[in-house]
Protein backbone atom coordinates (compact mmCIF):
# COMPACT_ATOMS: atom_id res chain seq x y z
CA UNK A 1 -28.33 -42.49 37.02
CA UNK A 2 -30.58 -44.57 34.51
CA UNK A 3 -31.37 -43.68 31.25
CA UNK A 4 -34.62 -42.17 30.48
CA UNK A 5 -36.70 -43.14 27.74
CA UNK A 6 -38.12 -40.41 25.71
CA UNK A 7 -41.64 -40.19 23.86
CA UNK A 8 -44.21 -40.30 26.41
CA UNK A 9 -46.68 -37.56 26.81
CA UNK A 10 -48.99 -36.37 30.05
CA UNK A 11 -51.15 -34.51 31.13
CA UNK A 12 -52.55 -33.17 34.70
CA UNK A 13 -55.33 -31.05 36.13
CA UNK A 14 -54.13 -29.24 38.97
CA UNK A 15 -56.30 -26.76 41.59
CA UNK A 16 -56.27 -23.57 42.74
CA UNK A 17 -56.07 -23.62 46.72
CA UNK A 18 -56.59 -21.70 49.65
CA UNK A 19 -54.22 -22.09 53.07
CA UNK A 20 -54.56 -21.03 56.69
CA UNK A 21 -58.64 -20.39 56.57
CA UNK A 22 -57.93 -17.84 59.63
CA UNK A 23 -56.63 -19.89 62.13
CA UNK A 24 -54.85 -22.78 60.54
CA UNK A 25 -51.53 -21.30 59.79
CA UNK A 26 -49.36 -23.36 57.87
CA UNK A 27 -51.59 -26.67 58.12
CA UNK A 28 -54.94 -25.71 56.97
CA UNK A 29 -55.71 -25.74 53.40
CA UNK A 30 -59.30 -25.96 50.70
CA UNK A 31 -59.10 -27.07 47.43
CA UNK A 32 -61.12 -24.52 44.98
CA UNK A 33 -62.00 -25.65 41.50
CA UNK A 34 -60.07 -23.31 39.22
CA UNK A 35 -57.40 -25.34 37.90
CA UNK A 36 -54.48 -24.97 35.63
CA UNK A 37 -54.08 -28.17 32.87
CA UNK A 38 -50.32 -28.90 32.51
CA UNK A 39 -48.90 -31.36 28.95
CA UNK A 40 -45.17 -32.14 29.17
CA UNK A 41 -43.68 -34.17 26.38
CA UNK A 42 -40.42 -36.02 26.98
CA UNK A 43 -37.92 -35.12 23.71
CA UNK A 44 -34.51 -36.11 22.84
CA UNK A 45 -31.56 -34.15 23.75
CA UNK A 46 -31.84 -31.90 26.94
CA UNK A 47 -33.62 -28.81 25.98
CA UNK A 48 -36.27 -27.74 27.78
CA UNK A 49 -39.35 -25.74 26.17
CA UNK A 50 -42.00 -23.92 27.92
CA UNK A 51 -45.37 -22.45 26.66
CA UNK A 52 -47.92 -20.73 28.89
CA UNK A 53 -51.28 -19.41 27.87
CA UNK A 54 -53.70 -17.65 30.81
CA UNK A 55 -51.77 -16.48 33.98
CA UNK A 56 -48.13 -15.56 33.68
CA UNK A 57 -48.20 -15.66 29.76
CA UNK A 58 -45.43 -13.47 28.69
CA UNK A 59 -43.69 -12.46 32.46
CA UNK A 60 -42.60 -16.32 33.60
CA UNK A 61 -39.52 -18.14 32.12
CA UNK A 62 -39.86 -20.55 29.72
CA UNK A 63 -37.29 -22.66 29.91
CA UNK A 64 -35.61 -24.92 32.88
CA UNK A 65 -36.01 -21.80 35.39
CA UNK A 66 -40.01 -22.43 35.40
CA UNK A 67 -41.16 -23.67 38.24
CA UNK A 68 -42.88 -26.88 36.57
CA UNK A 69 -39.75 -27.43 34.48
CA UNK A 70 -37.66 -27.34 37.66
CA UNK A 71 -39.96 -29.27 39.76
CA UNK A 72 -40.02 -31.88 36.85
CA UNK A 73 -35.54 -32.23 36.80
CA UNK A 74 -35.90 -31.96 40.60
CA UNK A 75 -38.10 -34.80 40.38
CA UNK A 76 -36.65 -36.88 37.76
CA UNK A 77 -33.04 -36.66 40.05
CA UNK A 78 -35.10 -37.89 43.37
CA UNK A 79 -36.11 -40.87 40.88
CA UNK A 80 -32.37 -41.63 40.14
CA UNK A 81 -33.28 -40.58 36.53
CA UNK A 82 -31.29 -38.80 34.24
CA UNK A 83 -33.54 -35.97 32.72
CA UNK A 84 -34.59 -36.07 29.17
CA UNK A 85 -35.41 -33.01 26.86
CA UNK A 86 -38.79 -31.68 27.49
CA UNK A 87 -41.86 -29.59 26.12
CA UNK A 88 -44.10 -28.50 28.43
CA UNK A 89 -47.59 -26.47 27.70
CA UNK A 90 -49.40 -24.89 30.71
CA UNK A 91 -52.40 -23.37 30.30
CA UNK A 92 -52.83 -21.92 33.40
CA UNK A 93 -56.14 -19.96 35.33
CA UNK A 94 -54.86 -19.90 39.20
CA UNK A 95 -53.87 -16.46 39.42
CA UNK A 96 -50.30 -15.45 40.26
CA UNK A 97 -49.19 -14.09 43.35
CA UNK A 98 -52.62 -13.63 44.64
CA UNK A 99 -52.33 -16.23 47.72
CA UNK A 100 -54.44 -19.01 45.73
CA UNK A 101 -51.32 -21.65 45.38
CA UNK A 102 -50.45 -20.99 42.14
CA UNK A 103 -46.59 -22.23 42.75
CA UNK A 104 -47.64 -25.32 44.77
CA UNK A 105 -50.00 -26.46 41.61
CA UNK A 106 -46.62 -25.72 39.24
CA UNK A 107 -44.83 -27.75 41.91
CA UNK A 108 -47.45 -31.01 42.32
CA UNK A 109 -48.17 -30.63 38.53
CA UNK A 110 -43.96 -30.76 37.73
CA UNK A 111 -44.16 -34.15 40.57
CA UNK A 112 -46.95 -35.41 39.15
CA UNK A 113 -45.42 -35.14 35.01
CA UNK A 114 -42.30 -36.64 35.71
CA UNK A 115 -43.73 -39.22 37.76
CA UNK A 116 -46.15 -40.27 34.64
CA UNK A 117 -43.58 -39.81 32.42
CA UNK A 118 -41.08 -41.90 34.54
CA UNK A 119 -43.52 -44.33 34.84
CA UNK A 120 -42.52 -44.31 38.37
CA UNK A 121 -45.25 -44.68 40.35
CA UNK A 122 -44.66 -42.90 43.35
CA UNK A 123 -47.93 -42.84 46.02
CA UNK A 124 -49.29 -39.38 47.14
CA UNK A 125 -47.55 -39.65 49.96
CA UNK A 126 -43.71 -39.74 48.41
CA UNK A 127 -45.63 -36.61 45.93
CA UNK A 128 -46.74 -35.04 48.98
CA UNK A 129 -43.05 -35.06 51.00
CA UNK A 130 -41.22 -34.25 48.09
CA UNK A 131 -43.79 -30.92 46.96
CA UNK A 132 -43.41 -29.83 50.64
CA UNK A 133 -39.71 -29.94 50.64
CA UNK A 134 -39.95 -27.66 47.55
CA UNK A 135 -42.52 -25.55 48.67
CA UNK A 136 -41.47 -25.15 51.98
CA UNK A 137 -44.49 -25.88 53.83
CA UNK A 138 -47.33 -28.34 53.56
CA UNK A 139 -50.34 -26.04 53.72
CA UNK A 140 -50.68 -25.80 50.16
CA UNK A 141 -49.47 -28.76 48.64
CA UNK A 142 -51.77 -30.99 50.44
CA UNK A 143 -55.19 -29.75 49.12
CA UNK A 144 -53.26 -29.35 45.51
CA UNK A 145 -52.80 -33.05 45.85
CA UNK A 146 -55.31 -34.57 47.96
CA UNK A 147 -58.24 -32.14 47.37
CA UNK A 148 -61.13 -30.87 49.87
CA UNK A 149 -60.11 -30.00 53.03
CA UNK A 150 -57.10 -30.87 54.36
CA UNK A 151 -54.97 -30.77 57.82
CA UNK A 152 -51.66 -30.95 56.77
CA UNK A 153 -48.29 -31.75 59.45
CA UNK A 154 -44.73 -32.36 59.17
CA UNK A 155 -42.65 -35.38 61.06
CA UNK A 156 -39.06 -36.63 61.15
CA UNK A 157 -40.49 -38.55 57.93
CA UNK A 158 -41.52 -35.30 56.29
CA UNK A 159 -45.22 -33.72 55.35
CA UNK A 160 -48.13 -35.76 55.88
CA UNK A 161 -52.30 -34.90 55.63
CA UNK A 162 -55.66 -36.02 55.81
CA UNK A 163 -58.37 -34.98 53.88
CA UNK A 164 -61.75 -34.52 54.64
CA UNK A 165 -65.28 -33.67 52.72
CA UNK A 166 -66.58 -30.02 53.30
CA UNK A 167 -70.34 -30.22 54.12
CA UNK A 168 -71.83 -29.67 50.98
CA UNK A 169 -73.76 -26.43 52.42
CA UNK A 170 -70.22 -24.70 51.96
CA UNK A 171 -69.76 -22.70 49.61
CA UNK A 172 -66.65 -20.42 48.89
CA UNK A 173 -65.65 -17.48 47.39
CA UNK A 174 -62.41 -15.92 46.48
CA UNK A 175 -62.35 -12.39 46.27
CA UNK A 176 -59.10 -11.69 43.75
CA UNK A 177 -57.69 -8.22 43.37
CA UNK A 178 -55.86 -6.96 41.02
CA UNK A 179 -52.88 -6.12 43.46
CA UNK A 180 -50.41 -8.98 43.89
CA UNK A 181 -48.74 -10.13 46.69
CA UNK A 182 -45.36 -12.13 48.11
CA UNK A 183 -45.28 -14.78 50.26
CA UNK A 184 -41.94 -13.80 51.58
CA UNK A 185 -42.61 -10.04 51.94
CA UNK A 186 -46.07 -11.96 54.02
CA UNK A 187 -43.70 -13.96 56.01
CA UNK A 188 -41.14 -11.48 56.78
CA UNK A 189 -44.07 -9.36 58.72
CA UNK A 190 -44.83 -11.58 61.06
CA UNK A 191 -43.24 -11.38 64.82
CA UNK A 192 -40.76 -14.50 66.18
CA UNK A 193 -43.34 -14.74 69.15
CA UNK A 194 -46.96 -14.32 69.89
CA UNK A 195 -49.06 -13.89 73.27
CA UNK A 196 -49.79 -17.19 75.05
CA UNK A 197 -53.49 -16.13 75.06
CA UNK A 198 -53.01 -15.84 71.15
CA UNK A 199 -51.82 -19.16 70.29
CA UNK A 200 -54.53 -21.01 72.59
CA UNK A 201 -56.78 -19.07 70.62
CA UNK A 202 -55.64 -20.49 67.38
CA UNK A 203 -55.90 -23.32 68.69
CA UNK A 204 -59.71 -23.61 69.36
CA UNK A 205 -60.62 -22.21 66.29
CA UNK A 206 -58.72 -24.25 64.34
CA UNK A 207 -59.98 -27.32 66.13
CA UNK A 208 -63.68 -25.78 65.69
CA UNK A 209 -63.20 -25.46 62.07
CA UNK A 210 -62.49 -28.67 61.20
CA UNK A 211 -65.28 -29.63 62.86
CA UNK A 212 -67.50 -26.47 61.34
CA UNK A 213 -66.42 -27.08 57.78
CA UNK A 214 -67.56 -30.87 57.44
CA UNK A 215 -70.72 -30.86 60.33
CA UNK A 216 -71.42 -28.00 61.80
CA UNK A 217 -71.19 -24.91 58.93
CA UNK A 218 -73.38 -22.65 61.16
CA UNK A 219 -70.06 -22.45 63.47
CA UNK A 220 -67.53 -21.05 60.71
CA UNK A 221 -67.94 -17.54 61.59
CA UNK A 222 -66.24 -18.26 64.83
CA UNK A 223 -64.18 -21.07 63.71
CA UNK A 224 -62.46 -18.19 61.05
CA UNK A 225 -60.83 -16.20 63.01
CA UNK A 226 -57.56 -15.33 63.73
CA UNK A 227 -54.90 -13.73 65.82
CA UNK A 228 -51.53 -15.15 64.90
CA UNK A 229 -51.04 -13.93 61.65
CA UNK A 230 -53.35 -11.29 59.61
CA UNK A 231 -53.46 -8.11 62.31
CA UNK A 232 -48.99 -8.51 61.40
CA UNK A 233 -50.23 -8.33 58.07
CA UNK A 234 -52.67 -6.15 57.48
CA UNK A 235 -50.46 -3.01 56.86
CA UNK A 236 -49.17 -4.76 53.43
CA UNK A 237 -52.77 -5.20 51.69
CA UNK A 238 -54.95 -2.49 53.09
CA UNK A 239 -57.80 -2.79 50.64
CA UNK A 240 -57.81 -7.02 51.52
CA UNK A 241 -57.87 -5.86 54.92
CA UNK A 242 -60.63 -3.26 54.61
CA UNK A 243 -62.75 -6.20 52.13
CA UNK A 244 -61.68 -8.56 54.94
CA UNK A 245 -63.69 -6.20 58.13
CA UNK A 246 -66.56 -5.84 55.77
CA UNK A 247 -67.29 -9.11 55.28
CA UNK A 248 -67.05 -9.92 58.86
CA UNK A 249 -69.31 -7.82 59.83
CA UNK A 250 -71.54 -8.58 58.14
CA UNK A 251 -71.36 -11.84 59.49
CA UNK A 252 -69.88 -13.73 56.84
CA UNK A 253 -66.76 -16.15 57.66
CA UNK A 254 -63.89 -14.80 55.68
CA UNK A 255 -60.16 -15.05 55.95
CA UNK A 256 -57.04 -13.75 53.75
CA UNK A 257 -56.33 -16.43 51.73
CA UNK A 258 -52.56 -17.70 52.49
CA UNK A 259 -50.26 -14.92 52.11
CA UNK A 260 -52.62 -12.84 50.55
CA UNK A 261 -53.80 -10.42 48.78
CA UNK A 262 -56.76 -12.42 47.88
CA UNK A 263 -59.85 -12.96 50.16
CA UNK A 264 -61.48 -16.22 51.03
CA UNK A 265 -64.89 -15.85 52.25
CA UNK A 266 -66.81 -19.28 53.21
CA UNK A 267 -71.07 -18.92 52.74
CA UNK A 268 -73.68 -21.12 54.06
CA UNK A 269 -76.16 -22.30 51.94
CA UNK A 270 -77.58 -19.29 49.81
CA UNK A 271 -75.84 -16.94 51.98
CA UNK A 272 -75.21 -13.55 49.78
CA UNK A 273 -71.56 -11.57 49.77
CA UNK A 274 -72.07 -7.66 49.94
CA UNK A 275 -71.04 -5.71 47.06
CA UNK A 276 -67.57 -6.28 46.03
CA UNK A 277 -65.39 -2.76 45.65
CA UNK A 278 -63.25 -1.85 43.25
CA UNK A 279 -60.54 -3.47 42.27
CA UNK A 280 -61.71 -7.25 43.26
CA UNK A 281 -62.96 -9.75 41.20
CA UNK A 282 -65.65 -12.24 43.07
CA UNK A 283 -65.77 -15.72 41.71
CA UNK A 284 -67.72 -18.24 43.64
CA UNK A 285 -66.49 -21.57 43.21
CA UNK A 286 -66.54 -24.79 44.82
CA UNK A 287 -64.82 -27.36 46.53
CA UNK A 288 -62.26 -29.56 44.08
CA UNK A 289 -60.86 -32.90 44.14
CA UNK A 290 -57.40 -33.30 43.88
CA UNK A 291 -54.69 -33.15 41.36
CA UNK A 292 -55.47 -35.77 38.35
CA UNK A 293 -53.69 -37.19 36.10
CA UNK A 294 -56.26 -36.41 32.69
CA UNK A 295 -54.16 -38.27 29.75
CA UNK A 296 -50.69 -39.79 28.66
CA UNK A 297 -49.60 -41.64 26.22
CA UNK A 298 -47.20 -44.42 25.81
CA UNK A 299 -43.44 -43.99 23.93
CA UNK A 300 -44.30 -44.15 20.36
């Protein structure tokens, strides 16, 4: 492996993000603009330091076993670079285990550092196959790094995605309790096979949806919906479940967000939310752009 030259500094803004959107399981994904703001600091030696403010202060590692500090000596290793001592800051505000990607913005934010402070210049689509590969799956990665909304798929040559602008009549909300929730406990519920009738239904809506979240926003009740994956689910996050039915019916397009427990509802216009119970907290936000690199500076 090469040498790596230490000194340079970086900085990225990474989003919050929201997969599956009912229907699009595993390819569907929003960008939301609450973002975490990652600094890593290449040092001499190899020791790696973490700091954290916001979400996860105090219960995440904070040394090479953090998910940005692995990502980054993950990275460096695809680059054919020898890792160099780091510092890394996060000052995080994606909440953890809450189904908003907050591991696949520690994952494109760890691509995206080393990459800056390789000096490497890999495009967004080598950052997007490599944070998949990680991750596991595309759905969240892809809006983390392309922003908007985004239909992500995998080939032989690994994850790729398109992005597209939500009309600007969109408006989402995430409704974030105070119960977490883990993507592999999420996983594990759901059955090996589904109904025929099922997966031709997911497959309508999530071909309406792309259309209804750009064009047509009066059709993303319908396009919302779901059959593969939240009834398996439900059991493990009654209250999201119970938020989840209210909205609905009252005729508002809303969908667990990823693996849950959060819920993603999507309003029209001025559109109003009902009253959110206990044990939620509503933020309305809007759509982002895409990871960003926000400041570096050269070896000194």
């Amino acid at each position: 492996m090469e040498a790596f030259a230490t000194g340079p500094r970086a900085t990225v803004r990474v989003p919050a993000t929201s997969a599956n959107l009912g229907p699009g399981f595993d390819s569907l994904g929003l960008a939301l603009d609450l973002c975490d703001e990652v600094t890593a600091e290449a040092t001499s030696g190899t020791a790696i330091a973490v700091e954290v403010q916001g979400e996860g202060e105090g219960t995440v590692p904070l040394d090479e076993r953090h998910l940005v500090a692995a990502t980054m000596l993950r990275t460096f290793k695809h680059l054919g670079l020898s890792a160099p001592g780091l510092k890394i800051k996060c000052r995080n505000r994606i909440p953890h285990a809450r189904g908003l990607g907050s591991s696949s913005a520690a994952i494109v934010a760890g691509i995206m550092l080393a990459d800056a402070l390789a000096g490497a210049g890999m495009t967004r689509t080598q950052k997007l196959v490599l944070a998949s590969e990680i991750e596991g799956h595309p759905d969240n990665v892809a809006p983390c790094l392309l922003g908007g909304f985004t239909i992500a798929y995998t080939t032989e040559d690994g994850a790729k995605a398109i992005s597209l602008d939500p009309s600007p009549r969109v408006h989402p909300w995430a409704f974030v309790p105070q119960s977490k929730g883990l993507t592999a406990v999420a996983r594990a519920a759901l059955p090996e096979k589904v109904p025929h009738t099922d997966a031709v239904f997911n497959l309508s809506r999530s071909a309406l949806l792309a259309a209804a979240i750009t064009h047509h926003p009066s059709r993303l009740f319908e396009a919302t919906d779901d059959r593969l994956h939240q009834s398996y689910r439900a059991k493990g996050m009654p209250e999201s479940t119970h938020l989840l039915r209210a909205l609905r019916s009252a005729g508002i397009a809303a969908a667990i967000s990823g693996a849950g427990p959060t819920v993603l509802a999507l309003t029209v216009d001025d559109a109003r939310v009902p009253e959110v119970p206990a044990g939620f907290e509503a933020m309305r936000l809007e759509v982002a752009d895409g990871a960003v690199q926000v400041a570096t500076s050269p070896n000194e």
